[in-house]
N, C-alpha and C. Protein backbone atom coordinates (compact mmCIF):
# COMPACT_ATOMS: atom_id res chain seq x y z
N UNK A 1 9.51 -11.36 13.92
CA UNK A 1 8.79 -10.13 13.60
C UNK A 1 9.47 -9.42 12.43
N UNK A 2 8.43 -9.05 11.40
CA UNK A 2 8.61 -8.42 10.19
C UNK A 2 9.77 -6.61 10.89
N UNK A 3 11.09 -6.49 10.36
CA UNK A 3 11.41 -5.51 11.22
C UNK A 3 11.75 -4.42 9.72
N UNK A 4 11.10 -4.65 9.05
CA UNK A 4 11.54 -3.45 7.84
C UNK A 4 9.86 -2.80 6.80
N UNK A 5 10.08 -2.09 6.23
CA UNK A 5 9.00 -1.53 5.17
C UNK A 5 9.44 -1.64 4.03
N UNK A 6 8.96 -1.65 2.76
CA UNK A 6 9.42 -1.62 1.42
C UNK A 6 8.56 -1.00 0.76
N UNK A 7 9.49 -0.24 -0.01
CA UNK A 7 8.59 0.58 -1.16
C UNK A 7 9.17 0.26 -2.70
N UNK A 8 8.09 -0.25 -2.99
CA UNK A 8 8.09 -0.53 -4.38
C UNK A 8 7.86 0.63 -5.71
N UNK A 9 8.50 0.96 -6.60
CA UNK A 9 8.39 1.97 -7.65
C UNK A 9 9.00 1.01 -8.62
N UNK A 10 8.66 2.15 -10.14
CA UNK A 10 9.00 2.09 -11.29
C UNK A 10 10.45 2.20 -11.49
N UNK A 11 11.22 1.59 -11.50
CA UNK A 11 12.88 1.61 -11.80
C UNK A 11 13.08 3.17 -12.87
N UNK A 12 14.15 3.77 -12.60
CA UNK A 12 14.07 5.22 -13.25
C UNK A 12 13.06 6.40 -12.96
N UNK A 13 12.28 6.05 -11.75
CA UNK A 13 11.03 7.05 -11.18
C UNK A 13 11.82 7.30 -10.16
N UNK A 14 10.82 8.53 -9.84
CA UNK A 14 11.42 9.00 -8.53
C UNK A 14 10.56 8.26 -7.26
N UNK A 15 10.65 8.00 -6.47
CA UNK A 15 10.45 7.06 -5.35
C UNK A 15 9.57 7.63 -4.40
N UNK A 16 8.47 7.43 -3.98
CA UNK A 16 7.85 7.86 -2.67
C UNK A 16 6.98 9.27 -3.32
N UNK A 17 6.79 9.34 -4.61
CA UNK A 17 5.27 9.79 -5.21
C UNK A 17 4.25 9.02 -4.79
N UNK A 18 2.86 9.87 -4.92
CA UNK A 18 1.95 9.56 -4.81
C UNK A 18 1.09 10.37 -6.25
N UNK A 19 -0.03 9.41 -6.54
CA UNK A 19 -1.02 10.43 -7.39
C UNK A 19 -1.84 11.38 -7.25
N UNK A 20 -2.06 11.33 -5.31
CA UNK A 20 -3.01 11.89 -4.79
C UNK A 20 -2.10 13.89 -4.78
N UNK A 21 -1.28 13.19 -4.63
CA UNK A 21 -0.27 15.24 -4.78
C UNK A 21 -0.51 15.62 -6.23
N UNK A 22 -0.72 15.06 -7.07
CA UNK A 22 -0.87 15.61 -8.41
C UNK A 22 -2.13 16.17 -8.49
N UNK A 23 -2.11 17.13 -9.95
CA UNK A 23 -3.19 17.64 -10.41
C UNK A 23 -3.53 16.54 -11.13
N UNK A 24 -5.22 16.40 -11.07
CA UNK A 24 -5.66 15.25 -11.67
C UNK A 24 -5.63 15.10 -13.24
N UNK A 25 -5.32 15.78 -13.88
CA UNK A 25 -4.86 15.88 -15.53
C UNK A 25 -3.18 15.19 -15.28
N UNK A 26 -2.78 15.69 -14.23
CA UNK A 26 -1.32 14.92 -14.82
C UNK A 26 -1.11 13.80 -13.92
N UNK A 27 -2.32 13.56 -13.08
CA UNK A 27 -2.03 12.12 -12.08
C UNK A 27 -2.63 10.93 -13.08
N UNK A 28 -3.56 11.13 -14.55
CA UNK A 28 -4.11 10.50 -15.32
C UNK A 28 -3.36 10.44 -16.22
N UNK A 29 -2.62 11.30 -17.12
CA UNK A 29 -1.24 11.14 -18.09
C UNK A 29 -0.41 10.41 -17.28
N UNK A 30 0.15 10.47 -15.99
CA UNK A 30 1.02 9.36 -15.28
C UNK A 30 0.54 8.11 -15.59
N UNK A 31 -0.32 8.05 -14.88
CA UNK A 31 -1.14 6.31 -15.13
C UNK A 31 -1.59 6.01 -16.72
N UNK A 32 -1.81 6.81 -17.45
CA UNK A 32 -1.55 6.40 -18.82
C UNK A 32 -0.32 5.86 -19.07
N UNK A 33 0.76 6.54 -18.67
CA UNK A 33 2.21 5.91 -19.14
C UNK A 33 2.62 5.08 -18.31
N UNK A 34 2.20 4.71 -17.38
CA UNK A 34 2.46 3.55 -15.92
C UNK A 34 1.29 2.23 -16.68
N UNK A 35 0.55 2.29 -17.49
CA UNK A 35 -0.29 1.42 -17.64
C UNK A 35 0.26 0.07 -18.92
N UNK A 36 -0.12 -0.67 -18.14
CA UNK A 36 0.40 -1.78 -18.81
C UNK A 36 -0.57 -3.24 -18.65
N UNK A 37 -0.86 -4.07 -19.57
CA UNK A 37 -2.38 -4.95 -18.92
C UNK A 37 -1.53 -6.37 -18.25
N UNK A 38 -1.68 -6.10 -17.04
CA UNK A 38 -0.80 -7.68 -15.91
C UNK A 38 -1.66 -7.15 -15.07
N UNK A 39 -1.13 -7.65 -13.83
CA UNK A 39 -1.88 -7.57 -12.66
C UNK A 39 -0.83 -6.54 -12.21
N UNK A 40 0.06 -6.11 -12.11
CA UNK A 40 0.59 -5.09 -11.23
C UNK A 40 0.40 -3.60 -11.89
N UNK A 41 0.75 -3.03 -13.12
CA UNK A 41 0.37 -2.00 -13.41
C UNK A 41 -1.70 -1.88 -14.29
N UNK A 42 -2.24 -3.15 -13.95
CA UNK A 42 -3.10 -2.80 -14.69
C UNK A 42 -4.66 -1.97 -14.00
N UNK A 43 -4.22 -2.10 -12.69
CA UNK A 43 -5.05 -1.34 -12.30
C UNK A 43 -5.41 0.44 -12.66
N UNK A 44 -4.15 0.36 -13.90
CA UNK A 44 -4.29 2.20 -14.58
C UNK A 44 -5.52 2.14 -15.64
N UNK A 45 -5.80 0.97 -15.60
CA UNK A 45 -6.47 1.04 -16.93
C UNK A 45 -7.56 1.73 -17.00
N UNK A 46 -8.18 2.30 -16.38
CA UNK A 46 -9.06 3.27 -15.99
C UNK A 46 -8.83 4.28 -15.19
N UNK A 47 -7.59 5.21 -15.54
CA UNK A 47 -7.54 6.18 -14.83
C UNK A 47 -7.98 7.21 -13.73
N UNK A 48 -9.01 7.44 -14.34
CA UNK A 48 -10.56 8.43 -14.10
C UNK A 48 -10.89 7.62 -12.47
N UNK A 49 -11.47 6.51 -13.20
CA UNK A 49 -12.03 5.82 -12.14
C UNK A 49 -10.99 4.81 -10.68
N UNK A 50 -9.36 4.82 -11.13
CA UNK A 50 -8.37 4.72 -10.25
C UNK A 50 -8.31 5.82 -9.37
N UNK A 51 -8.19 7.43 -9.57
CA UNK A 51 -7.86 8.17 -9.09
C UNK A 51 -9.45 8.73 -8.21
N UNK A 52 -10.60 8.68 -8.45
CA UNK A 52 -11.30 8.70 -7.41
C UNK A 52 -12.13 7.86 -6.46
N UNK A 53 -11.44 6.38 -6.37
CA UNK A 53 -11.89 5.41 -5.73
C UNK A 53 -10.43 5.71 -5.01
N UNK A 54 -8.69 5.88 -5.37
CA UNK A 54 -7.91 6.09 -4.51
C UNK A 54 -8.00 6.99 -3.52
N UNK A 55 -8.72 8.32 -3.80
CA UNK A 55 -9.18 9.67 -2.62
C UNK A 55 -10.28 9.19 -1.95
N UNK A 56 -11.43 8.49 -2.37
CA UNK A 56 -12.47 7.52 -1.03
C UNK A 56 -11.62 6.53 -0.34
N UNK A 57 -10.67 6.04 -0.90
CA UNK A 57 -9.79 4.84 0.12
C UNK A 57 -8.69 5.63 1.52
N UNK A 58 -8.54 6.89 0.06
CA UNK A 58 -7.52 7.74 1.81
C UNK A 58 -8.83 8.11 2.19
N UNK A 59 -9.54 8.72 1.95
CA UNK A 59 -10.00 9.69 3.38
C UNK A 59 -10.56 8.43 4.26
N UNK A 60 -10.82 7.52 4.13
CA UNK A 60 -11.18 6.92 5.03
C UNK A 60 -10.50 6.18 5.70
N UNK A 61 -8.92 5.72 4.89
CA UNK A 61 -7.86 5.17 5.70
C UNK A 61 -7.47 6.71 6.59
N UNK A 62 -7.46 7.89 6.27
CA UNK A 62 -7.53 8.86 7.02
C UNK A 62 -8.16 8.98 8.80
N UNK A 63 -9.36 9.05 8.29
CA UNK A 63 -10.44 8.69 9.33
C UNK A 63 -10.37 7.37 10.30
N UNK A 64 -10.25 6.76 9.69
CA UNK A 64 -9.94 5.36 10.58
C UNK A 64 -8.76 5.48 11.44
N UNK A 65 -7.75 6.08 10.93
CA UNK A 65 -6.67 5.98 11.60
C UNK A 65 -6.29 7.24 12.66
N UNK A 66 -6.94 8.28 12.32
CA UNK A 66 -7.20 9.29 13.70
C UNK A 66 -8.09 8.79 14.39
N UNK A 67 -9.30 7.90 14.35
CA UNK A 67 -10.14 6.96 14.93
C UNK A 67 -8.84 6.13 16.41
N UNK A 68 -8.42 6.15 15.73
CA UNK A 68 -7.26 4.94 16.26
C UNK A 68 -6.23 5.63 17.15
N UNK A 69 -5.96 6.70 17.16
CA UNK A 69 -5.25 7.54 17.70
C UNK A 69 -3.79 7.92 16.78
N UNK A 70 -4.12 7.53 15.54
CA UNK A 70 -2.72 8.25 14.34
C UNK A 70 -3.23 9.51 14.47
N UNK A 71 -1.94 10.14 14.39
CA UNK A 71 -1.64 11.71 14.18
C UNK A 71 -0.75 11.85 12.59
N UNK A 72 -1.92 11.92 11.26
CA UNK A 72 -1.23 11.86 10.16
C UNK A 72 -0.47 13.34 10.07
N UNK A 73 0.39 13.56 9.10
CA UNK A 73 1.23 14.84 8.86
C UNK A 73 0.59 15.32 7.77
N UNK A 74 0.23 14.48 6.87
CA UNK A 74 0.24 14.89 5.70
C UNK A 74 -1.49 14.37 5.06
N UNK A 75 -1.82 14.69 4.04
CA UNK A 75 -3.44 14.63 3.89
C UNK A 75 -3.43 13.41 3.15
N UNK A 76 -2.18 12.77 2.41
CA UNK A 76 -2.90 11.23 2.07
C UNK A 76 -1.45 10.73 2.58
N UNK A 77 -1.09 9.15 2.82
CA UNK A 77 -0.20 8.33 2.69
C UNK A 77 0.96 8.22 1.56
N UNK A 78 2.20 7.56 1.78
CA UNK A 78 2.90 7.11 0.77
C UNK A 78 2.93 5.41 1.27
N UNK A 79 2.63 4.56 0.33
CA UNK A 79 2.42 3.48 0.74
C UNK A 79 3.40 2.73 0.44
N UNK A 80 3.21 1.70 1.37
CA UNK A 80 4.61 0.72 1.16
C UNK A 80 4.27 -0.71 1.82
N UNK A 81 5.08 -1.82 1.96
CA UNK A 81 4.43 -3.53 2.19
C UNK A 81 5.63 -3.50 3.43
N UNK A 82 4.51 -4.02 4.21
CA UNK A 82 5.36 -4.76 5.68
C UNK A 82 6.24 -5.64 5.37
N UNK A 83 7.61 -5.96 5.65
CA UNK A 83 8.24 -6.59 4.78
C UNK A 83 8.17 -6.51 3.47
N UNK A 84 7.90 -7.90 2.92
CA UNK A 84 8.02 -7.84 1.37
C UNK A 84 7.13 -8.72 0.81
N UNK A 85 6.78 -8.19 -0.72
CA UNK A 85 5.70 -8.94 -1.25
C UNK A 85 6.26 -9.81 -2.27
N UNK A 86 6.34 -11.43 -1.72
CA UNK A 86 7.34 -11.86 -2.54
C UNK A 86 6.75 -12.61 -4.29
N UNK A 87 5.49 -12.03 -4.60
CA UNK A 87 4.96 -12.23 -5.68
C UNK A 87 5.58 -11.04 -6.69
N UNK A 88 5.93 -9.90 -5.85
CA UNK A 88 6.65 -8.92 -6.48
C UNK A 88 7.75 -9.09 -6.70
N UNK A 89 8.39 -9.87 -5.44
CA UNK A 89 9.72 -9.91 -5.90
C UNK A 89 10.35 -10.85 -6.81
N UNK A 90 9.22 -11.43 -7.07
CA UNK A 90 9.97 -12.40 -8.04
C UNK A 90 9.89 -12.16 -9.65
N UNK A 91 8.91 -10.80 -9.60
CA UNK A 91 8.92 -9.96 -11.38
C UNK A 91 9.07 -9.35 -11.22
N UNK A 92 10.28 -8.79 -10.05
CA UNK A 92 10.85 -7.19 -10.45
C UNK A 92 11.70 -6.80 -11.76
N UNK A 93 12.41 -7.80 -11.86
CA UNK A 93 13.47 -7.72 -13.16
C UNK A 93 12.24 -7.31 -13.95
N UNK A 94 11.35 -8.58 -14.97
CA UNK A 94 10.46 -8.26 -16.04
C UNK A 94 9.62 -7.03 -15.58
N UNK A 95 9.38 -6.81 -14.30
CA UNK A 95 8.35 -5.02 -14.36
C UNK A 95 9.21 -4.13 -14.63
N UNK A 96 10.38 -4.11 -14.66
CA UNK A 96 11.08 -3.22 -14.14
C UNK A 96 10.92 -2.59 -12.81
N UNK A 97 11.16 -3.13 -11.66
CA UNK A 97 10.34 -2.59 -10.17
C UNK A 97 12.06 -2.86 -9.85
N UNK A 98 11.76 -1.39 -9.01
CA UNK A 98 12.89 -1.29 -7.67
C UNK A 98 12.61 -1.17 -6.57
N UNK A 99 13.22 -1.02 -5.40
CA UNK A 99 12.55 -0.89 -4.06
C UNK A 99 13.79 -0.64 -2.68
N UNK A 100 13.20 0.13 -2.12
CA UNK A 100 13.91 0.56 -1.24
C UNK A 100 13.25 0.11 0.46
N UNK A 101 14.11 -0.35 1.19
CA UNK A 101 13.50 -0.97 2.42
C UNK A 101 14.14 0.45 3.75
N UNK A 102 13.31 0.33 4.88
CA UNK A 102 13.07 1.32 5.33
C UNK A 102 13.20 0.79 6.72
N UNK A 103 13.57 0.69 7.60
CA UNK A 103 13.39 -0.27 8.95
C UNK A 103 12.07 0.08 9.78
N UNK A 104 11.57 -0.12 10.43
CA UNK A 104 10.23 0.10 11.02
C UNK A 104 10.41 0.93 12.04
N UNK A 105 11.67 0.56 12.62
CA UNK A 105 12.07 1.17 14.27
C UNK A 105 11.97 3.17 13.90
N UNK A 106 12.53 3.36 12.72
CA UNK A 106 12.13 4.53 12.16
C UNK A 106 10.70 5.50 12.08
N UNK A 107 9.54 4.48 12.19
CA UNK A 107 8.68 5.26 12.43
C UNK A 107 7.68 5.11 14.02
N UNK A 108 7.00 6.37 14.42
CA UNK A 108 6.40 6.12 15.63
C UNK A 108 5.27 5.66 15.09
N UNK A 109 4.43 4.96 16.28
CA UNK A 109 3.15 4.43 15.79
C UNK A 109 2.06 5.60 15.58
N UNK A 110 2.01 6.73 16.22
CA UNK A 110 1.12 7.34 15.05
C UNK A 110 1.20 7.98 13.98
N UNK A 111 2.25 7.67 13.24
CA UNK A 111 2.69 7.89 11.92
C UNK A 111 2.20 7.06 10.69
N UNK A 112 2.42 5.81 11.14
CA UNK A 112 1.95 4.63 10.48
C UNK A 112 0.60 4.23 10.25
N UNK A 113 -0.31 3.48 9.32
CA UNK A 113 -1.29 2.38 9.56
C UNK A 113 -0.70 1.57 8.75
N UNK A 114 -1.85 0.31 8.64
CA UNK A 114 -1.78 -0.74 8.11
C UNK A 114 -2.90 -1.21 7.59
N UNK A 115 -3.45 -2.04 6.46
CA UNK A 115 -4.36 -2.43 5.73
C UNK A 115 -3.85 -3.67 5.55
N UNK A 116 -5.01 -4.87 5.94
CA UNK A 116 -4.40 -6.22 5.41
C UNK A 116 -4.64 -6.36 4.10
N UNK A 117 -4.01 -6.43 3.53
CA UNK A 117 -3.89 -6.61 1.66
C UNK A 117 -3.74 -4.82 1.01
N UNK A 118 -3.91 -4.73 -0.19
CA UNK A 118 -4.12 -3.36 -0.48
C UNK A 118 -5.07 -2.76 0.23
N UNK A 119 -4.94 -1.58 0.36
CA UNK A 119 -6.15 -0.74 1.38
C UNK A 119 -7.48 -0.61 0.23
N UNK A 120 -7.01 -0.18 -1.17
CA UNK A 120 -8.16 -0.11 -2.45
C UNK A 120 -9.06 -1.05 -1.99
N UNK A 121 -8.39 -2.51 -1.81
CA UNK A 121 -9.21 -3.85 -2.52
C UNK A 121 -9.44 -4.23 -0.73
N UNK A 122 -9.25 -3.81 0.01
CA UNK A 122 -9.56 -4.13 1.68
C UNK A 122 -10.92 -3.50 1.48
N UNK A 123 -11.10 -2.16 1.21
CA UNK A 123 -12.01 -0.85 1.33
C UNK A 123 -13.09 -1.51 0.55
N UNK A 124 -12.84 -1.95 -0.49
CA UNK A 124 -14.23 -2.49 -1.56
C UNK A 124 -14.20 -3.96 -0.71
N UNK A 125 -13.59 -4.54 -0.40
CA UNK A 125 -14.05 -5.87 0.18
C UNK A 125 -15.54 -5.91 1.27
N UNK A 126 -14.57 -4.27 2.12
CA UNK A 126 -15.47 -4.67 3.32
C UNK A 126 -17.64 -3.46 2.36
N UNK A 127 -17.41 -2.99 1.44
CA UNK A 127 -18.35 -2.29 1.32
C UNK A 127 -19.44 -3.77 0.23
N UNK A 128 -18.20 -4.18 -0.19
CA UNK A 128 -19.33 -5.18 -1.28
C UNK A 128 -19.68 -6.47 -0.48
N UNK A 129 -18.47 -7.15 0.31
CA UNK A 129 -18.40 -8.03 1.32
C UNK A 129 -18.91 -9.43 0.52
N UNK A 130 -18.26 -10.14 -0.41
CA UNK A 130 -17.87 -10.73 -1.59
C UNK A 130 -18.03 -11.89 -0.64
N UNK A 131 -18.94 -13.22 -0.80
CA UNK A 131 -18.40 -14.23 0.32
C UNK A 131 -17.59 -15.32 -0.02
N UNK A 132 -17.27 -14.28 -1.80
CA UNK A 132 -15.74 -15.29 -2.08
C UNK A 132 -14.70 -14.95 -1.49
N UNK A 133 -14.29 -13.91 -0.78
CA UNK A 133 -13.45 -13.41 -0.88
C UNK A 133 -13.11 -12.74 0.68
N UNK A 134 -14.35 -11.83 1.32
CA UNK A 134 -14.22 -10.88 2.27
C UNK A 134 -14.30 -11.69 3.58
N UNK A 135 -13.21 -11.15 4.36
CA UNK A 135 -12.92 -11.67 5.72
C UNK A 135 -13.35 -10.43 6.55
N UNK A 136 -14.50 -10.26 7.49
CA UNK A 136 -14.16 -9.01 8.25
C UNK A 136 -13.53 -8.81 9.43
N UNK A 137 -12.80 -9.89 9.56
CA UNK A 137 -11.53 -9.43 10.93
C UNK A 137 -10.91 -8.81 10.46
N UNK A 138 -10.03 -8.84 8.66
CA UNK A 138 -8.84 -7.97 8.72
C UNK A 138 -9.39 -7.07 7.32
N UNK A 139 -10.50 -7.28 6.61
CA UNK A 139 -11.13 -6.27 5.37
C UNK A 139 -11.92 -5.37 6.17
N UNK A 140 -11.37 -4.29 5.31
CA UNK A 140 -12.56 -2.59 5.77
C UNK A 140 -12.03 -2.65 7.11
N UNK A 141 -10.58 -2.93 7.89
CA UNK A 141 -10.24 -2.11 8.49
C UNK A 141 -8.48 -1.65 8.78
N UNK A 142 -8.73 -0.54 9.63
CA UNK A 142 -7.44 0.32 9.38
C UNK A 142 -6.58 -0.74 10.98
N UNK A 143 -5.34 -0.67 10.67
CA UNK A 143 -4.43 -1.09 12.01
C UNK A 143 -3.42 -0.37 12.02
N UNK A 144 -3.29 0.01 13.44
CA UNK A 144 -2.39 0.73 13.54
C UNK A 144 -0.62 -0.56 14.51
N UNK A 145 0.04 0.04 14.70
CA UNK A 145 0.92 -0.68 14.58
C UNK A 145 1.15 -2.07 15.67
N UNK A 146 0.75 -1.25 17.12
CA UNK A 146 0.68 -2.60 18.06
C UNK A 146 -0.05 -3.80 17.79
N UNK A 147 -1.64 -3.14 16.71
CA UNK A 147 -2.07 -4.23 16.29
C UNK A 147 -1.56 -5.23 15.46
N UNK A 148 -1.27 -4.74 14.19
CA UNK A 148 -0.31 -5.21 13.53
C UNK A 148 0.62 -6.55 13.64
N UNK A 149 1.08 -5.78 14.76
CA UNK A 149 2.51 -6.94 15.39
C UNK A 149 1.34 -8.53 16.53
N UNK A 150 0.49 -7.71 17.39
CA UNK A 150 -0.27 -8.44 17.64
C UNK A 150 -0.94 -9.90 16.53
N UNK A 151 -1.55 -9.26 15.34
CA UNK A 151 -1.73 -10.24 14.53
C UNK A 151 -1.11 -10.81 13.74
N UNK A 152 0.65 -10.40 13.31
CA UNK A 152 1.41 -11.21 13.10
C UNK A 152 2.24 -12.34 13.80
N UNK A 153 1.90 -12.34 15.10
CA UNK A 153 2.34 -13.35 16.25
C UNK A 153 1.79 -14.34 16.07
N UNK A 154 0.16 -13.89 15.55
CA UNK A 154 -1.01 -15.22 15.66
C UNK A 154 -0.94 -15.56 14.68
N UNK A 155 -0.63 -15.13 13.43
CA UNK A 155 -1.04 -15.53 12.43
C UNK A 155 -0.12 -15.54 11.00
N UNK A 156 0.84 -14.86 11.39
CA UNK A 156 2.18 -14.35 10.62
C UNK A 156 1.76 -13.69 9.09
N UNK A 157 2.35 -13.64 8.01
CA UNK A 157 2.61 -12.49 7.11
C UNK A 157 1.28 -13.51 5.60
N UNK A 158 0.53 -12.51 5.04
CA UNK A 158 -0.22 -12.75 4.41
C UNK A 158 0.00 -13.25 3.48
N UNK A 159 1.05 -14.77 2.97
CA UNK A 159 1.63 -14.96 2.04
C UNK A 159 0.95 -15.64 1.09
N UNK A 160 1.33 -16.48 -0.52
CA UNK A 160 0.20 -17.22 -1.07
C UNK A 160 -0.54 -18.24 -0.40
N UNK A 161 -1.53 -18.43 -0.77
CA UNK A 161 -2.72 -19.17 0.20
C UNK A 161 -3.04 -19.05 1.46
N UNK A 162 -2.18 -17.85 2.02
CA UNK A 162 -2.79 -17.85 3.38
C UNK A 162 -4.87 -17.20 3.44
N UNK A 163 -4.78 -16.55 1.98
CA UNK A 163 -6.49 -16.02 1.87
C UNK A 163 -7.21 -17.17 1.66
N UNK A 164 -6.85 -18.54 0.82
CA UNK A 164 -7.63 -18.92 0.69
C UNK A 164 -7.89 -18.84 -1.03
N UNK A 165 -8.99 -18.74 -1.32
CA UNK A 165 -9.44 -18.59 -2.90
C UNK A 165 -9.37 -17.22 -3.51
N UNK A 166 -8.44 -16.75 -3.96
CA UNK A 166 -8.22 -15.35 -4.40
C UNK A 166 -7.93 -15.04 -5.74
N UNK A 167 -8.20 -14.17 -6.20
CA UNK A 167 -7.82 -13.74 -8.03
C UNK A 167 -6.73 -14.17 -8.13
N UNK A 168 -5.95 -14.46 -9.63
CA UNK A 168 -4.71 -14.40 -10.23
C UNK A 168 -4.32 -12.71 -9.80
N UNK A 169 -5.09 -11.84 -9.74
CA UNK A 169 -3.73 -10.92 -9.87
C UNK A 169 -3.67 -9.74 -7.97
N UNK A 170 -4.20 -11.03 -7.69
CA UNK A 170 -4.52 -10.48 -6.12
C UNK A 170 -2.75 -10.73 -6.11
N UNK A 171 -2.02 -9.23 -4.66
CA UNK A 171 -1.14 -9.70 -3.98
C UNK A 171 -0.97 -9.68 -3.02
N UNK A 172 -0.46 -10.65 -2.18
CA UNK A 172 -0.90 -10.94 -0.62
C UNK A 172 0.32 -9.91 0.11
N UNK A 173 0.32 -9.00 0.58
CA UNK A 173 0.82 -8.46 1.73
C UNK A 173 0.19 -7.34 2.52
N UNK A 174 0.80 -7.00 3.28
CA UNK A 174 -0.11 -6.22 4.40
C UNK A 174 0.78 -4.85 3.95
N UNK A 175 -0.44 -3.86 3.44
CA UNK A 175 0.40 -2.49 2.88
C UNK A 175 0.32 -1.75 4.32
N UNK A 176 1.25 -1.14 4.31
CA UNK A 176 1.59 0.56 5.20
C UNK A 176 1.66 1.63 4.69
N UNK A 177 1.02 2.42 5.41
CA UNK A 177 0.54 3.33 5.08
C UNK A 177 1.39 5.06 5.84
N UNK A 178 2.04 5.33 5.12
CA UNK A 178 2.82 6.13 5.82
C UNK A 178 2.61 7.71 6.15
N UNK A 179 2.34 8.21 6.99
CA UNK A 179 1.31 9.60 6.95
C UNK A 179 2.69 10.52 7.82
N UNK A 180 3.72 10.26 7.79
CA UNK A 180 4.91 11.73 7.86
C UNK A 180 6.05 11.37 6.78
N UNK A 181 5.56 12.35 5.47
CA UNK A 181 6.55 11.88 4.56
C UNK A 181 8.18 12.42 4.56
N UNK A 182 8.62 13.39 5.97
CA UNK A 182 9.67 13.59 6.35
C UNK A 182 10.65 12.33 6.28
N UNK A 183 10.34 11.30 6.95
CA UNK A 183 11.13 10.42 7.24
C UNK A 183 11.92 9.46 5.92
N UNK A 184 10.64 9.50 4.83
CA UNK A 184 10.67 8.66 3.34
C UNK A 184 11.54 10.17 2.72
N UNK A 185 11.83 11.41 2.59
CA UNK A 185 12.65 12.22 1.66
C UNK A 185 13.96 12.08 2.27
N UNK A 186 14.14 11.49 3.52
CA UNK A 186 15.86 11.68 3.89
C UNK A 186 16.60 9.98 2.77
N UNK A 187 15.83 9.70 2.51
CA UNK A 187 16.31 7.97 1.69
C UNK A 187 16.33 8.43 0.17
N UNK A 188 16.08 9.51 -0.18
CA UNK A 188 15.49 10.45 -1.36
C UNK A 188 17.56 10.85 -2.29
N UNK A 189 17.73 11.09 -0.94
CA UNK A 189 19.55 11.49 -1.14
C UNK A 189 20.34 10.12 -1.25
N UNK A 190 19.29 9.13 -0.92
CA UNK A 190 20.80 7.71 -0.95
C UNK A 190 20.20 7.02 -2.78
N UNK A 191 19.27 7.54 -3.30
CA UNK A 191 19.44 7.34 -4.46
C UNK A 191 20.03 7.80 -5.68
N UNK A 192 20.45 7.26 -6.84
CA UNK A 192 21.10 8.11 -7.84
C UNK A 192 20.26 7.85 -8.94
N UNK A 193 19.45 8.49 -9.88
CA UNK A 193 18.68 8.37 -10.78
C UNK A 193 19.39 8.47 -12.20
C-alpha cells in the first residue's frame, strides 16, 4: 500500500498554491509565466479557459466528496499524487520540478479525495465519455479514501499502460485532493527558498 502523498511544484515557488485563491488577473499572469509548450506546463496555454474549467472541476470534486461524507475545510483543494508520478519523476531535473512527500497517516479520511488520473481530464472524460479513452468505473468520479485503498489492492497504482491507449502527454497517477490546508502549511517551515 501506497503510504505517502506528493506534491509537485515549480522549483523556487512557493509550494502548496493553488490558482483557485488568486484573483483571476493574477491567477492568468501566473500561468502566463508557468507556461511552457510540453505536456506538463502546457496546459497554461489558455489561461482564461484553464482557470474556469479548474472552478467547474472543484465544485464538483467539492460536491462529490461531501456526497461521500468529506468534510472539506477549505472551498477548493491543494492537489497532490498518491505516491508518485514516475513520468514526472523522471523530468524533474529538465522541468525544473521539486516535490515534497507527505505521509498519508497524516490525513483523516474526510479531509482527503481522490480522482483516478487528473480530476480536470477525469471530469471531461466522464462528461464527453471518449470511447478512446473513458472508463466509467474510475472517470467522473470522486473517491474518498477507504475506496481508494480498496481499489489499489485489486488493481494497484495507475502506472504506464495500465489505461491502455492514452495521449503522449497524459500522466498516469491517481491525484489527491486535499481539502484542510492546515496540515500542508506546517511542511511550509521545513523549506528554505
Amino acid at each position: 500500500m501506497i503510504k505517502y502523498l506528493t506534491h509537485y511544484y515549480k522549483s523556487g515557488t512557493i509550494p502548496f498554491k493553488s490558482l483557485s485563491a488568486m484573483p483571476e488577473t493574477e491567477a492568468i499572469k501566473k500561468m502566463n509565466e508557468l507556461y511552457v509548450d510540453n505536456a506538463l506546463w502546457g496546459r497554461f496555454k489558455d489561461p482564461t479557459w484553464y482557470l474556469r474549467e479548474r472552478k467547474k472541476t472543484e465544485l464538483w470534486l467539492k460536491e462529490q466528496f461531501i456526497f461521500k461524507g468529506g468534510s472539506p475545510q477549505e472551498d477548493y483543494p491543494i492537489y497532490m499524487v498518491l505516491g508518485k508520478c514516475e513520468k514526472i519523476e523522471r523530468n524533474m531535473e529538465e522541468e525544473n520540478i521539486a516535490k515534497i512527500r507527505i505521509p498519508l497517516t497524516h490525513f483523516k479520511e474526510e479531509e482527503i479525495s481522490f480522482t483516478y488520473i487528473d480530476s480536470m481530464f477525469s471530469f471531461q472524460l466522464s462528461r464527453e465519455k471518449s470511447s478512446e479513452y473513458y472508463q466509467p468505473e474510475y472517470h467522473g468520479k470522486v473517491f474518498i479514501l477507504s475506496e481508494i485503498k480498496s481499489i489499489l489492492e485489486e488493481r494497484g497504482l495507475p502506472e504506464e499502460g495500465w489505461w491502455g491507449n492514452l495521449p503522449d502527454d497524459f500522466f498516469p497517477y491517481i491525484e489527491a485532493q486535499v481539502w484542510n490546508h492546515k496540515i500542508l502549511r506546517g511542511y511550509l517551515q521545513q523549506i528554505i527558498f
